[in-house]
N, C-alpha and C. Protein backbone atom coordinates (compact mmCIF):
# COMPACT_ATOMS: atom_id res chain seq x y z
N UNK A 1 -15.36 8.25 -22.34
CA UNK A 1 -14.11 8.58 -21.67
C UNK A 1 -14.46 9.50 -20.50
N UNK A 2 -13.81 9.34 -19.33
CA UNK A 2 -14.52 9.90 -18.06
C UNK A 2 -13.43 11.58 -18.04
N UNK A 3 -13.88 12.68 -17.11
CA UNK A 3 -13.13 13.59 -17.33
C UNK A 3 -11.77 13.67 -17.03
N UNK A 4 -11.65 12.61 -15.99
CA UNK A 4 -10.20 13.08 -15.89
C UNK A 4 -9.52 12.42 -16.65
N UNK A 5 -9.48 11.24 -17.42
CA UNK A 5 -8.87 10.44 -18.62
C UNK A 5 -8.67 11.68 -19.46
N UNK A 6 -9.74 12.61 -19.82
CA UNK A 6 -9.59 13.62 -21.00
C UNK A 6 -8.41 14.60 -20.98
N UNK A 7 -8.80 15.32 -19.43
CA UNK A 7 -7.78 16.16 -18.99
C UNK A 7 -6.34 15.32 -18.83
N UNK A 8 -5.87 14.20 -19.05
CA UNK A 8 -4.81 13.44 -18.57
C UNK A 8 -4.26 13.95 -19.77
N UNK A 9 -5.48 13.49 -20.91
CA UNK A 9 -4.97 13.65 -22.68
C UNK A 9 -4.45 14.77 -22.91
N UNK A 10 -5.35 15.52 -22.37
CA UNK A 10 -5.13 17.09 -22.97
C UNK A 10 -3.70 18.06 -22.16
N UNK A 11 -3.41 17.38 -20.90
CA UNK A 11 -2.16 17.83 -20.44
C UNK A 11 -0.67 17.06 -21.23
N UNK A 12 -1.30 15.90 -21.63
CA UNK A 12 -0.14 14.57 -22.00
C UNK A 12 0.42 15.69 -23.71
N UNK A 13 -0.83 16.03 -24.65
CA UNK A 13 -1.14 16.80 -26.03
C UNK A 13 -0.08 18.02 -25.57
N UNK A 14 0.28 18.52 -24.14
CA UNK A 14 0.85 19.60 -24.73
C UNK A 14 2.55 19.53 -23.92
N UNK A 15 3.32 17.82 -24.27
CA UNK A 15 4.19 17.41 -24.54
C UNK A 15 5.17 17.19 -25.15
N UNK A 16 6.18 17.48 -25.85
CA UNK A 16 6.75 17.36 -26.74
C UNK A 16 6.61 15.91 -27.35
N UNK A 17 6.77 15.73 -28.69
CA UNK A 17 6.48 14.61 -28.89
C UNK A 17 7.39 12.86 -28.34
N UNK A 18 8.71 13.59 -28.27
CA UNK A 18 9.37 12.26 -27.62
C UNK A 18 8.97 11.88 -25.68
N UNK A 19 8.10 12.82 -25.09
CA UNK A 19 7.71 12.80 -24.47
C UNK A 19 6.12 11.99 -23.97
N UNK A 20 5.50 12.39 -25.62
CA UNK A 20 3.91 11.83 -25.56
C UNK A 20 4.43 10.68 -26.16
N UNK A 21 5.46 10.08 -26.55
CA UNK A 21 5.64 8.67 -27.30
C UNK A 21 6.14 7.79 -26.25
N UNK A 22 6.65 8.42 -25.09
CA UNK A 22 7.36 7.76 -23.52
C UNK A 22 5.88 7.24 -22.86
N UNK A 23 4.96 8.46 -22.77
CA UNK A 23 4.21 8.02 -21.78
C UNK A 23 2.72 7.31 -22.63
N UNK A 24 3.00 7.44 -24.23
CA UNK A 24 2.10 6.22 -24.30
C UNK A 24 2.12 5.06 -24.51
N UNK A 25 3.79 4.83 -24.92
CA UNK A 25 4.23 3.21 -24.47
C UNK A 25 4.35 2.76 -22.84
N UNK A 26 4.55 3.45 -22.34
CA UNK A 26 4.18 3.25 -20.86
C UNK A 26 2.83 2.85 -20.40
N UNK A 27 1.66 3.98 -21.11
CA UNK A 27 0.35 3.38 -20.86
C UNK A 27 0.20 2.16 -21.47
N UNK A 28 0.16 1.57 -22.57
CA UNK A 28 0.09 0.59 -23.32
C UNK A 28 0.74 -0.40 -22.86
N UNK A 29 1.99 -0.14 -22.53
CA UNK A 29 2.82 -1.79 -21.56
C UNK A 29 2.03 -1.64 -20.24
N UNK A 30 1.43 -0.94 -19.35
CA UNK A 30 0.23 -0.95 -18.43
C UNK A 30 -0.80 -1.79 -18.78
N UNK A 31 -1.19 -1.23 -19.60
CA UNK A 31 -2.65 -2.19 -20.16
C UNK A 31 -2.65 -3.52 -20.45
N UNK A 32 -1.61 -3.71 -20.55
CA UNK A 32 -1.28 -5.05 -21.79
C UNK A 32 -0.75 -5.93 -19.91
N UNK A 33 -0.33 -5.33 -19.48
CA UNK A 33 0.27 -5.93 -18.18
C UNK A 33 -0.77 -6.53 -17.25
N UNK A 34 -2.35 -5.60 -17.23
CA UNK A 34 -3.14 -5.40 -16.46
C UNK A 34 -3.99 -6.49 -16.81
N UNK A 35 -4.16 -6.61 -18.71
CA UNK A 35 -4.92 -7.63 -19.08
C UNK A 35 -4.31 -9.32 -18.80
N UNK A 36 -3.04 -9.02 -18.99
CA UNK A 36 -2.29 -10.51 -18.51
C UNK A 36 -2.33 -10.85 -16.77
N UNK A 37 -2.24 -10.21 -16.37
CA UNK A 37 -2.95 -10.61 -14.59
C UNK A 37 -3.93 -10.98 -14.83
N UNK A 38 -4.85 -10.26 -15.41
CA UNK A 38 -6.39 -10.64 -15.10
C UNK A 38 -6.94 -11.94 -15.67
N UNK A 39 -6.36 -12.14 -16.82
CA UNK A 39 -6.30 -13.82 -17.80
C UNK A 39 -6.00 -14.53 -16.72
N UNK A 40 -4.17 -14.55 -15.96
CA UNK A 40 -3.95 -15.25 -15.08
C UNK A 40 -4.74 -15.30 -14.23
N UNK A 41 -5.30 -14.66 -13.48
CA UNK A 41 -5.84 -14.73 -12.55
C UNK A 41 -7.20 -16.00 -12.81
N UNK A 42 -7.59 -15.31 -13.58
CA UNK A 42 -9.58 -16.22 -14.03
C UNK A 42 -9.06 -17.36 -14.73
N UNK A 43 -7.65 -17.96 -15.03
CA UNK A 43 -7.31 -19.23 -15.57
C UNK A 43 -6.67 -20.21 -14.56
N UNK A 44 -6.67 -19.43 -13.74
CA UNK A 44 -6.03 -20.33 -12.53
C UNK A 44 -6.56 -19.59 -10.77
N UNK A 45 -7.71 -19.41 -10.41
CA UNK A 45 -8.18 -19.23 -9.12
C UNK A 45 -7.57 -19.96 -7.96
N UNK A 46 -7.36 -21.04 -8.40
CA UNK A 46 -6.54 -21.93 -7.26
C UNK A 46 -5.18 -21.41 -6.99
N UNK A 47 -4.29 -20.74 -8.02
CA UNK A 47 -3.15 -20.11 -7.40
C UNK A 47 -3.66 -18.97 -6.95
N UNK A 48 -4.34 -18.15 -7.03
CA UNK A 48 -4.47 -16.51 -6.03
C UNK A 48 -4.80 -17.21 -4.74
N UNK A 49 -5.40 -18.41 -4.81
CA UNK A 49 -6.24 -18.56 -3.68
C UNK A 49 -4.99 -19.30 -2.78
N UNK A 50 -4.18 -20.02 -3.65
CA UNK A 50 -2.60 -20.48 -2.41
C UNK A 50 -1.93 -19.37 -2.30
N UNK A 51 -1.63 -18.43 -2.69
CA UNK A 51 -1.29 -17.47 -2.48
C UNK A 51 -1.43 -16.13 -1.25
N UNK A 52 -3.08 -16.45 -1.21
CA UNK A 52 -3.89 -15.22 -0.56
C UNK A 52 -3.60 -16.23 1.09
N UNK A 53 -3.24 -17.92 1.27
CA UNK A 53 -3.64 -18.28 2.25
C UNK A 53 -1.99 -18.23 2.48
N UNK A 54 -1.07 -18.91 1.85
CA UNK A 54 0.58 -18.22 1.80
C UNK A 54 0.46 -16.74 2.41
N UNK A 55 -0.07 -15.97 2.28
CA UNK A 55 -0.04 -14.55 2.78
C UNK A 55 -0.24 -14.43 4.16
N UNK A 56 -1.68 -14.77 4.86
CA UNK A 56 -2.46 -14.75 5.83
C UNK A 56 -1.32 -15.84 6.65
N UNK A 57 -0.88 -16.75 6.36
CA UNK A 57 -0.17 -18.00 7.26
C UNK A 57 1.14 -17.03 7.70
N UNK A 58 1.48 -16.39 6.58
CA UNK A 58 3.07 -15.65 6.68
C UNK A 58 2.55 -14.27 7.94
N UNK A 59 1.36 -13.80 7.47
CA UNK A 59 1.46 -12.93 8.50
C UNK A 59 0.68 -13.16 9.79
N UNK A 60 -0.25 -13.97 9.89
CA UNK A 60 -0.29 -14.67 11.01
C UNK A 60 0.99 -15.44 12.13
N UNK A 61 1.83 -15.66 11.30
CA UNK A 61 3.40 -16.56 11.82
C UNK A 61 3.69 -15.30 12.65
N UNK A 62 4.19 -14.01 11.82
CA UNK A 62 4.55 -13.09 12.52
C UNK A 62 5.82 -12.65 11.84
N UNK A 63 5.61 -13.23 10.52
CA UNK A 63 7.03 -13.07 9.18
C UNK A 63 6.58 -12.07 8.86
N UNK A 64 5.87 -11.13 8.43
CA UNK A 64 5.41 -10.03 7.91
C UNK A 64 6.26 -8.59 8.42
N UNK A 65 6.90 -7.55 7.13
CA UNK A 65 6.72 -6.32 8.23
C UNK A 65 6.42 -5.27 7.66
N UNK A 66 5.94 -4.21 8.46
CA UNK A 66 5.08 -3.23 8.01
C UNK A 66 6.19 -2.44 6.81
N UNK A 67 4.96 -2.15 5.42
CA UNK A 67 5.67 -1.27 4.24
C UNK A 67 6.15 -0.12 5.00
N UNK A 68 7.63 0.07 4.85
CA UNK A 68 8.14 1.51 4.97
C UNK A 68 8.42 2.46 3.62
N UNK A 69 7.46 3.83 3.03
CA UNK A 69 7.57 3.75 2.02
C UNK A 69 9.30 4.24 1.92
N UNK A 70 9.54 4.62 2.85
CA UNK A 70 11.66 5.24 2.74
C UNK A 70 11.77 4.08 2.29
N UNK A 71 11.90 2.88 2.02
CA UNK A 71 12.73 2.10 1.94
C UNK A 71 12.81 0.93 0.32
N UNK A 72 11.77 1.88 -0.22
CA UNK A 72 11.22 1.39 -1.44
C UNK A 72 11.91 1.58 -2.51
C-alpha cells in the first residue's frame, strides 16, 4: 500500500462511522466501475477505437467546445 493510500485510511479511521461506511461504498462502487471499463474496453478495442476516431472527426469538423469548468 503506497503512503498516501495509508494516510487517506488513517484520515478516512478518524470519521464517524456513518461517514467511513459513505466513503467506502463510494470507493468500492469506484473500483467495481473502473474494473467494468477496463473488461469493456480489452473485449471490444474496435469500439474505443470508433469512438477515439468519432472524437478527432467531431473536433476536427469544428463541433467541439472548450470544457468550461463553471458550467459543469
Amino acid at each position: 500500500m503506497t503512503q498516501l493510500l495509508q494516510s487517506a485510511f488513517a484520515a478516512a479511521a478518524k470519521l464517524p462511522a456513518e461517514e467511513q461506511d459513505a466513503l467506502g461504498r463510494a470507493l468500492l462502487a469506484e473500483l467495481h466501475s473502473e474494473g467494468t471499463i477496463d473488461a469493456l474496453i480489452e473485449s471490444r478495442p474496435d469500439a474505443l477505437a470508433s469512438l477515439a476516431a468519432r472524437a478527432r472527426a467531431e473536433f476536427s469538423g469544428g463541433r467541439t467546445e472548450s470544457l468550461d469548468p463553471e458550467r459543469i
